[in-house]
PDB file of N, CA and C in Angstrom:
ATOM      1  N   UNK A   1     -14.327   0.355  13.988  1.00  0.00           N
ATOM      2  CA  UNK A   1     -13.673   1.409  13.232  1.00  0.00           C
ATOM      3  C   UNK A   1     -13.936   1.195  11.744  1.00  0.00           C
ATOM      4  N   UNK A   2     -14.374   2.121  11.323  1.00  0.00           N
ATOM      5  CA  UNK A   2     -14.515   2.204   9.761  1.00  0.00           C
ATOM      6  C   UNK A   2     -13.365   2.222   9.023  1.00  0.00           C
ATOM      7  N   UNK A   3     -12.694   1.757   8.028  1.00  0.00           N
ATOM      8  CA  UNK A   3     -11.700   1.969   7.313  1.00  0.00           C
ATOM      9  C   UNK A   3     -11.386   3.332   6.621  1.00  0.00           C
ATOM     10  N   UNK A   4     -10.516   3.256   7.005  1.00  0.00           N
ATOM     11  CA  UNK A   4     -10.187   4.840   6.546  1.00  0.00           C
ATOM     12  C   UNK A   4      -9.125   5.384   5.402  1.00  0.00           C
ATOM     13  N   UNK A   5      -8.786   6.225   4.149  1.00  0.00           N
ATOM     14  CA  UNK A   5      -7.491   6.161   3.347  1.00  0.00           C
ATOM     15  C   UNK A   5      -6.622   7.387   4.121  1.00  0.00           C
ATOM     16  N   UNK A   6      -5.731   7.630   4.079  1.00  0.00           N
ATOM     17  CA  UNK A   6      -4.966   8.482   4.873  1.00  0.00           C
ATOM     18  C   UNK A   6      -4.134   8.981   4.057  1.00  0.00           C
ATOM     19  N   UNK A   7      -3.756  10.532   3.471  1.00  0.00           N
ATOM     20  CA  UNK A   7      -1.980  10.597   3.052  1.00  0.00           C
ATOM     21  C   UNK A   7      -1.109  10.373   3.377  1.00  0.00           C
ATOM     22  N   UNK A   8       0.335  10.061   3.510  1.00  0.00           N
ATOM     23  CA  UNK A   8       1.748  10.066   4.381  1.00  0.00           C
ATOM     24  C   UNK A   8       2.061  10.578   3.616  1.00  0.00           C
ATOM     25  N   UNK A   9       3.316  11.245   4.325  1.00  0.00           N
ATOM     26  CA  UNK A   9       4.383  11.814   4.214  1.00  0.00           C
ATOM     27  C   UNK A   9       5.642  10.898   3.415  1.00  0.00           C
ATOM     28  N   UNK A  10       6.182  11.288   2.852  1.00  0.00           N
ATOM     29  CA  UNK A  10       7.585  10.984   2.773  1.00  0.00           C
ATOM     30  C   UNK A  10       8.565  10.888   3.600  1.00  0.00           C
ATOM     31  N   UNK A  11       9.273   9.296   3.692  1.00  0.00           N
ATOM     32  CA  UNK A  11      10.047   8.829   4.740  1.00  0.00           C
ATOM     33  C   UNK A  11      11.256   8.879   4.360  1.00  0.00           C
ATOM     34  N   UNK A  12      11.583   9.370   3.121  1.00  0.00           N
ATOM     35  CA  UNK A  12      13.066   9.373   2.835  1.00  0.00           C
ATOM     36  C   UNK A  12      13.352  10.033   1.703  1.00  0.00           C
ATOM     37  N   UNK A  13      14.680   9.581   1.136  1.00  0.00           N
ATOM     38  CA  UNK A  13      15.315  10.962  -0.542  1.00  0.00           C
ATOM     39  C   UNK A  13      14.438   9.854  -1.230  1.00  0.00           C
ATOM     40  N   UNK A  14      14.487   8.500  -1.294  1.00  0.00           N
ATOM     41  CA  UNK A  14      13.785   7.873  -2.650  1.00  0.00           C
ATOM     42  C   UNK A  14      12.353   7.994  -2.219  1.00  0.00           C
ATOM     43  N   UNK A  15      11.723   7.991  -1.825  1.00  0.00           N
ATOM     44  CA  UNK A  15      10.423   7.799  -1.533  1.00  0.00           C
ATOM     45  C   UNK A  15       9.695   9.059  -2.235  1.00  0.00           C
ATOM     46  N   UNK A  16       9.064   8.216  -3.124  1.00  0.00           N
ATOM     47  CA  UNK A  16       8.249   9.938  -4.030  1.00  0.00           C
ATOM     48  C   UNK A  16       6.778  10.163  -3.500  1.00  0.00           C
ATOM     49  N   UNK A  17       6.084  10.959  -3.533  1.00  0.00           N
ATOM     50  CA  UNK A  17       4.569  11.744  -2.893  1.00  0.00           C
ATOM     51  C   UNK A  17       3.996  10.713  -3.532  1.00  0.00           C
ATOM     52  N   UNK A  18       2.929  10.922  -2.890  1.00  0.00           N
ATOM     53  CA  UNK A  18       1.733  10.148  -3.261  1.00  0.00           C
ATOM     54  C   UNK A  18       1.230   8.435  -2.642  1.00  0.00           C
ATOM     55  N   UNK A  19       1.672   8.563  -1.940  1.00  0.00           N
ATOM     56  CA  UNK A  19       1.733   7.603  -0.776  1.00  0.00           C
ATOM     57  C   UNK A  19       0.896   7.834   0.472  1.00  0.00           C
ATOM     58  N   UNK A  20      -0.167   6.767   1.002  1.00  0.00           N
ATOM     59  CA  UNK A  20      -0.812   6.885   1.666  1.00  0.00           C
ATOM     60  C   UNK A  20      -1.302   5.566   1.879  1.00  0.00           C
ATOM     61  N   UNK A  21      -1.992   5.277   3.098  1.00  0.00           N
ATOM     62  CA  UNK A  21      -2.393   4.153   4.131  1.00  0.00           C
ATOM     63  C   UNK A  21      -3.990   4.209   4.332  1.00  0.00           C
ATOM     64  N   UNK A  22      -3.937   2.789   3.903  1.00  0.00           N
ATOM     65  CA  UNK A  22      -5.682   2.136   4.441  1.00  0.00           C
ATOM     66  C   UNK A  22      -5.645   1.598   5.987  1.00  0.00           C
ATOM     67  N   UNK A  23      -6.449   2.798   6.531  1.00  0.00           N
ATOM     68  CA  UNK A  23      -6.546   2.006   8.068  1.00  0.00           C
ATOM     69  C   UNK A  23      -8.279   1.200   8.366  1.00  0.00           C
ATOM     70  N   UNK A  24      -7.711  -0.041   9.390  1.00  0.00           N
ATOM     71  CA  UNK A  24      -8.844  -0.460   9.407  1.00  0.00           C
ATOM     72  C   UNK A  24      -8.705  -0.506  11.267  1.00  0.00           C
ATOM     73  N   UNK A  25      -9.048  -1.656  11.765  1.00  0.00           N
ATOM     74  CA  UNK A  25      -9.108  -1.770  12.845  1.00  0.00           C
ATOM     75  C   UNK A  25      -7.986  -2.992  13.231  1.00  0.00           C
ATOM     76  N   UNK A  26      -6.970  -2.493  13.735  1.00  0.00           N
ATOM     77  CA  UNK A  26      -5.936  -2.917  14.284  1.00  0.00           C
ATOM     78  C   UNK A  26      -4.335  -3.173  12.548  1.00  0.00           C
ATOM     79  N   UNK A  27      -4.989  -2.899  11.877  1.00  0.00           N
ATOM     80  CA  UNK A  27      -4.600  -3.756  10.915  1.00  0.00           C
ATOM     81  C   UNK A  27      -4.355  -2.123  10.081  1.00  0.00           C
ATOM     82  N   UNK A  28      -3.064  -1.952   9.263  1.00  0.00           N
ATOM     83  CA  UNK A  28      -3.055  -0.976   7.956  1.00  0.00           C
ATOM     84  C   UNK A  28      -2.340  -1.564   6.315  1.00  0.00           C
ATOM     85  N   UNK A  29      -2.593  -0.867   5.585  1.00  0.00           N
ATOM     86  CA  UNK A  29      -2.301  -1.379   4.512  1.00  0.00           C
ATOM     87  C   UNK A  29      -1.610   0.397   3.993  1.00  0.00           C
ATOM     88  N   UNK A  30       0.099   0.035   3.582  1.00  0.00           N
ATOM     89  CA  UNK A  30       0.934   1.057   3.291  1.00  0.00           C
ATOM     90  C   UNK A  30       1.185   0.625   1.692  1.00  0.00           C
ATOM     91  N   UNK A  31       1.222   2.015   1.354  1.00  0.00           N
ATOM     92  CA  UNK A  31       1.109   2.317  -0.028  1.00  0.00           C
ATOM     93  C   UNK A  31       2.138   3.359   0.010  1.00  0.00           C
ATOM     94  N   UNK A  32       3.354   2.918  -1.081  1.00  0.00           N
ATOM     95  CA  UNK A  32       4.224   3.803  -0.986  1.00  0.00           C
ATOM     96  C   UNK A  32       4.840   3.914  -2.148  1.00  0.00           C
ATOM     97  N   UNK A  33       5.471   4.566  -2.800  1.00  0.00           N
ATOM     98  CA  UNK A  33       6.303   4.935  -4.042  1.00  0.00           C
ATOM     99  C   UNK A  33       7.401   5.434  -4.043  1.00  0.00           C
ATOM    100  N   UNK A  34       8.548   4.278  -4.770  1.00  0.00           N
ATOM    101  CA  UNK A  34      10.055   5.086  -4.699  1.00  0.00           C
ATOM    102  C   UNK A  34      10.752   4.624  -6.022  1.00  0.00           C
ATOM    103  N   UNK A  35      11.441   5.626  -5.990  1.00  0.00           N
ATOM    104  CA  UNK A  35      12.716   5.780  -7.000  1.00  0.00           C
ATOM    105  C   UNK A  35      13.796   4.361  -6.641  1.00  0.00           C
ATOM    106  N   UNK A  36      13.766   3.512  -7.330  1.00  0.00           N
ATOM    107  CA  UNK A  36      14.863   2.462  -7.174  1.00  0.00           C
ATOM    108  C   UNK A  36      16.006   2.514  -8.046  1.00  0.00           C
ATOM    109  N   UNK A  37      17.412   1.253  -8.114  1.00  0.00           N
ATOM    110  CA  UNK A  37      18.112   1.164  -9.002  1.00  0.00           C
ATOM    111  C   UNK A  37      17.246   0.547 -10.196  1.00  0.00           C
ATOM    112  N   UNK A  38      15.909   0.401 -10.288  1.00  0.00           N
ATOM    113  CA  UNK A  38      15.268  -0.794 -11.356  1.00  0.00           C
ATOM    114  C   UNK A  38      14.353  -0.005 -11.451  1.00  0.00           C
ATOM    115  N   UNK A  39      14.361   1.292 -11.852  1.00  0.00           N
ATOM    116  CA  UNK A  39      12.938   2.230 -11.827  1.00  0.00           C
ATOM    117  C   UNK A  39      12.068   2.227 -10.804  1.00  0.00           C
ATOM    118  N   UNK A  40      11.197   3.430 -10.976  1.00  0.00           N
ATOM    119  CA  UNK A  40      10.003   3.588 -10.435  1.00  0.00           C
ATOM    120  C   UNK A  40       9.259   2.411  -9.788  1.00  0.00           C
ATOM    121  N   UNK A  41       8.921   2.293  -9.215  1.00  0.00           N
ATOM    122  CA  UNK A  41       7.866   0.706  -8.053  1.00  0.00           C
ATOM    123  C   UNK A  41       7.033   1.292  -7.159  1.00  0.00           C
ATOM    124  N   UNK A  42       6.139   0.862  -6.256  1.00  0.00           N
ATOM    125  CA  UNK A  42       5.094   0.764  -5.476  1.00  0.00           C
ATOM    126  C   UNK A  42       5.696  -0.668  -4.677  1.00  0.00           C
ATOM    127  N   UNK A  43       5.361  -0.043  -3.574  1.00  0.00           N
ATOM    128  CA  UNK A  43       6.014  -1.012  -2.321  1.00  0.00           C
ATOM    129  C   UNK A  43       4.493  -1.050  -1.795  1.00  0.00           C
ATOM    130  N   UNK A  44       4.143  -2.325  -1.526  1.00  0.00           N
ATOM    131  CA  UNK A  44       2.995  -2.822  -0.383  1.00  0.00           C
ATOM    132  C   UNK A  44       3.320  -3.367   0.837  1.00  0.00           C
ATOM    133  N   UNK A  45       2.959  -2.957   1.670  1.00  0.00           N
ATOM    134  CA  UNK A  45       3.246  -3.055   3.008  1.00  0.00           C
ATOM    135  C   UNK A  45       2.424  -3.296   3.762  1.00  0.00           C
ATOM    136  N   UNK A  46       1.413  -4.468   4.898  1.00  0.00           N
ATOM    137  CA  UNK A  46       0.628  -4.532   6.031  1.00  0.00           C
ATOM    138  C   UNK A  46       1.302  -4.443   7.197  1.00  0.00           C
ATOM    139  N   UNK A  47       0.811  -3.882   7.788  1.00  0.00           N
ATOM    140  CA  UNK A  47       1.141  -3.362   9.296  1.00  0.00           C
ATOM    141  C   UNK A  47      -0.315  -4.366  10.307  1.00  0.00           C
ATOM    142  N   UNK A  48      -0.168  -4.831  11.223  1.00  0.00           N
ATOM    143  CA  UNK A  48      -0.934  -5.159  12.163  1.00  0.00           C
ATOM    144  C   UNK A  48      -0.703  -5.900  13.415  1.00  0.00           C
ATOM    145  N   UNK A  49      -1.682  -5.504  14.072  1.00  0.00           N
ATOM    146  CA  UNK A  49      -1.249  -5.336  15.999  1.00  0.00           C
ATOM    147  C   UNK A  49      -1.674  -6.993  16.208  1.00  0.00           C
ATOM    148  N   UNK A  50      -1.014  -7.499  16.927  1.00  0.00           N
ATOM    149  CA  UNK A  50      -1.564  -9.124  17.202  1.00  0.00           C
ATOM    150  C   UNK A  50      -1.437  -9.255  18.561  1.00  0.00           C
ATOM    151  N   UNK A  51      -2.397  -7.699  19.357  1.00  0.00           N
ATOM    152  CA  UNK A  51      -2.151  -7.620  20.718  1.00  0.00           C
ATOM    153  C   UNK A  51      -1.601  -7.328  21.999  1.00  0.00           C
ATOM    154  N   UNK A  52      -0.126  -7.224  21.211  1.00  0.00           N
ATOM    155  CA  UNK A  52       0.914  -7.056  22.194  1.00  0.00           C
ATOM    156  C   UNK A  52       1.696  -6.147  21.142  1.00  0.00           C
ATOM    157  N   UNK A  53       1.842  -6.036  20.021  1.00  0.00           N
ATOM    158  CA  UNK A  53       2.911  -5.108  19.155  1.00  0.00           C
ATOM    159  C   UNK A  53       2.478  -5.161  17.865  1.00  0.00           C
ATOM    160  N   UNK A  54       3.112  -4.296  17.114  1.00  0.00           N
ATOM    161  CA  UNK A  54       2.670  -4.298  15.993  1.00  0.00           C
ATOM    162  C   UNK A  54       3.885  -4.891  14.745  1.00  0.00           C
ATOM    163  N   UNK A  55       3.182  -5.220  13.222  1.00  0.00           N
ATOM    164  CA  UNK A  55       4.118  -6.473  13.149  1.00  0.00           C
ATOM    165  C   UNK A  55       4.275  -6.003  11.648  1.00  0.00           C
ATOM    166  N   UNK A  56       5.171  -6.066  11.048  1.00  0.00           N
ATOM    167  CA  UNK A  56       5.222  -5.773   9.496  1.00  0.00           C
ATOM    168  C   UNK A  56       5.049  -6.713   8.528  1.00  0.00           C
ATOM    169  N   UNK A  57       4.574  -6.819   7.484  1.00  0.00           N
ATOM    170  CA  UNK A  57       4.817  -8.239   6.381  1.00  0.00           C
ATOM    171  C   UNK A  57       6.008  -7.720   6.145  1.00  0.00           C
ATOM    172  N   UNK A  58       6.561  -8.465   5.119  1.00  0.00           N
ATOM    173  CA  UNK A  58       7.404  -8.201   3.766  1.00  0.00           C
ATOM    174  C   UNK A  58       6.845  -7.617   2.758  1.00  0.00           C
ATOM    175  N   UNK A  59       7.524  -6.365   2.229  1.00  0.00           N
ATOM    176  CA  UNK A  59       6.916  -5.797   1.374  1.00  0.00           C
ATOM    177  C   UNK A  59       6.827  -6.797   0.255  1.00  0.00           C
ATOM    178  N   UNK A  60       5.817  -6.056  -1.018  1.00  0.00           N
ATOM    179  CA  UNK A  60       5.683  -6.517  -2.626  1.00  0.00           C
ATOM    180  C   UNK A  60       5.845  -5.190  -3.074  1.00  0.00           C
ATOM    181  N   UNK A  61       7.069  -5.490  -4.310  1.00  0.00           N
ATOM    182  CA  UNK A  61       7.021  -4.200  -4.902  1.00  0.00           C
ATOM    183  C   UNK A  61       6.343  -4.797  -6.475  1.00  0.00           C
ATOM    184  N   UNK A  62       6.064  -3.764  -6.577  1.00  0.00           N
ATOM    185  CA  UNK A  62       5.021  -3.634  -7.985  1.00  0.00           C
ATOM    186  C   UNK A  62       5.760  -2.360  -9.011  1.00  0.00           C
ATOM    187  N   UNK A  63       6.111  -3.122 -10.248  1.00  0.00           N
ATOM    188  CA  UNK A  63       6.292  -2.156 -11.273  1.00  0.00           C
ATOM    189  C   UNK A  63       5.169  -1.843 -12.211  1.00  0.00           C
ATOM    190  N   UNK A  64       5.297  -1.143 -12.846  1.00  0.00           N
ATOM    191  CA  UNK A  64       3.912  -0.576 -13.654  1.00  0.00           C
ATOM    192  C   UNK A  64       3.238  -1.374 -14.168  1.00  0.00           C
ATOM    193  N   UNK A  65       3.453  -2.453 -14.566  1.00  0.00           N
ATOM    194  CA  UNK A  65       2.881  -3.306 -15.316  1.00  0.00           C
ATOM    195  C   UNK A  65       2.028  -4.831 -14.289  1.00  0.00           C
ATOM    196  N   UNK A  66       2.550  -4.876 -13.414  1.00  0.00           N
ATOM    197  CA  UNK A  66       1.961  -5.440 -12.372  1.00  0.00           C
ATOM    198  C   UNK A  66       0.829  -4.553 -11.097  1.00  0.00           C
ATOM    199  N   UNK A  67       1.645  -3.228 -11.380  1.00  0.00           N
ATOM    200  CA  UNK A  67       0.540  -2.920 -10.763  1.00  0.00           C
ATOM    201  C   UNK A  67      -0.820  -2.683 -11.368  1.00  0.00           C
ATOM    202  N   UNK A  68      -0.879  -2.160 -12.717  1.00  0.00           N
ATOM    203  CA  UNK A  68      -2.231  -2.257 -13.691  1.00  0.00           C
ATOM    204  C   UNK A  68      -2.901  -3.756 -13.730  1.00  0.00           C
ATOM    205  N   UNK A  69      -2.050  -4.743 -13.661  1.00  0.00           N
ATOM    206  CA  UNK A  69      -2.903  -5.509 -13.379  1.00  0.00           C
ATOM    207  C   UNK A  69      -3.418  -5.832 -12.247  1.00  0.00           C
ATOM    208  N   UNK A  70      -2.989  -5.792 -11.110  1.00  0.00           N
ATOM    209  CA  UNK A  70      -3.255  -5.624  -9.556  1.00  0.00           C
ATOM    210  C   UNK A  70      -5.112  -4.580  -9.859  1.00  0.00           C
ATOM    211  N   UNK A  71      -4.632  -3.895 -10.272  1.00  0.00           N
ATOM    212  CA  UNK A  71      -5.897  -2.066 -10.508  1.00  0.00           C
ATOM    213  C   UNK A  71      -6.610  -3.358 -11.038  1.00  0.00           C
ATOM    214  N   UNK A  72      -6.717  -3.593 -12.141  1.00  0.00           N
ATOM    215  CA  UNK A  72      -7.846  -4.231 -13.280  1.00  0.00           C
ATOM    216  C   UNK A  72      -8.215  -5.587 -12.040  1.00  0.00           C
ATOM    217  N   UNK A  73      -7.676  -5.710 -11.904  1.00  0.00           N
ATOM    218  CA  UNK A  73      -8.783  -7.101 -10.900  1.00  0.00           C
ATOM    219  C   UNK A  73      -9.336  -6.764  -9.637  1.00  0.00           C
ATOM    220  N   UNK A  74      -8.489  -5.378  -9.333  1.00  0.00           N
ATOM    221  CA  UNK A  74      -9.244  -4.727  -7.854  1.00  0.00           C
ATOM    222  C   UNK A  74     -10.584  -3.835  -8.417  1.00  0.00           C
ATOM    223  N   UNK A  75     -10.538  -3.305  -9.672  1.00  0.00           N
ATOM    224  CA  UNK A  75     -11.526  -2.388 -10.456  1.00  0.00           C
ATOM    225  C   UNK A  75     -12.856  -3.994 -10.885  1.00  0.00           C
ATOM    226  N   UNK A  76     -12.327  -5.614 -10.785  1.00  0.00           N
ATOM    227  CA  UNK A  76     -13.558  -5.957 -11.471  1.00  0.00           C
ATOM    228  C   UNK A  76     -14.095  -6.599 -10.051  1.00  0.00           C
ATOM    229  N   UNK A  77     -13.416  -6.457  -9.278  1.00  0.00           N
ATOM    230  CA  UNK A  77     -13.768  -6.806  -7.588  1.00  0.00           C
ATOM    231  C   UNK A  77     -14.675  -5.769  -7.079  1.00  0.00           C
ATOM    232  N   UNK A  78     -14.477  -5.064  -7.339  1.00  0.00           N
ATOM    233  CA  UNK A  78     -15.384  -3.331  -7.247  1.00  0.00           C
ATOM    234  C   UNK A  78     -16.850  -3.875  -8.009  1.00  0.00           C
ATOM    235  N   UNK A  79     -16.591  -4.028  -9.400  1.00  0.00           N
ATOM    236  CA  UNK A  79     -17.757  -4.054 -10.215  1.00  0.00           C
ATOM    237  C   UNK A  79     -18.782  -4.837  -9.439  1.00  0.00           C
ATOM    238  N   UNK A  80     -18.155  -6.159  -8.771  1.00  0.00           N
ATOM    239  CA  UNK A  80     -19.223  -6.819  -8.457  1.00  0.00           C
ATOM    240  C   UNK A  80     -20.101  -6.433  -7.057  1.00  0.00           C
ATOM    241  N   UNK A  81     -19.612  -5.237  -6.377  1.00  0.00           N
ATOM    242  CA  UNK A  81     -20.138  -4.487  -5.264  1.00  0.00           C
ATOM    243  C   UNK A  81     -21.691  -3.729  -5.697  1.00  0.00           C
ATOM    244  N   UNK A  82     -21.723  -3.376  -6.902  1.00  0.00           N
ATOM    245  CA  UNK A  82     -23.229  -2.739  -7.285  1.00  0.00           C
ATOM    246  C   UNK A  82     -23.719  -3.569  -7.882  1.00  0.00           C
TER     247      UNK A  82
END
């Protein structure tokens, strides 16, 4: 299976648009955005099957400033692909 990006839906009142899932093969990576008591965040989430069920991490939430840096080292991880 090729990896794939996917939109979702909104799962709740805090949960804001723009949220969507990297699927790969057995394994997803959830990308989500909500309204907290501590502002705005990005929740990371892996999902994956180990055969018999499927299994959640613990999320990481990311505020703006962690997530730009998260971007800038995934953007120089990129660079080194060409």
């Amino acid at each position: 299976m090729v990896p794939l990006i996917v939109n979702v839906e909104r799962s709740g009142e805090k949960e804001l648009e723009g949220g969507f899932r990297v699927s790969g093969r057995n394994v997803n990576l959830w990308v989500r955005v909500y309204q907290t008591e501590y502002g705005r965040r990005v929740r990371l989430t892996v999902s994956y099957n180990d055969g018999y069920r499927w299994i959640n991490t613990p999320p990481i939430w990311m505020d703006k400033g962690l997530l730009d840096e998260f971007l800038t080292r995934l953007s120089r991880l990129s660079a080194t692909l060409f």
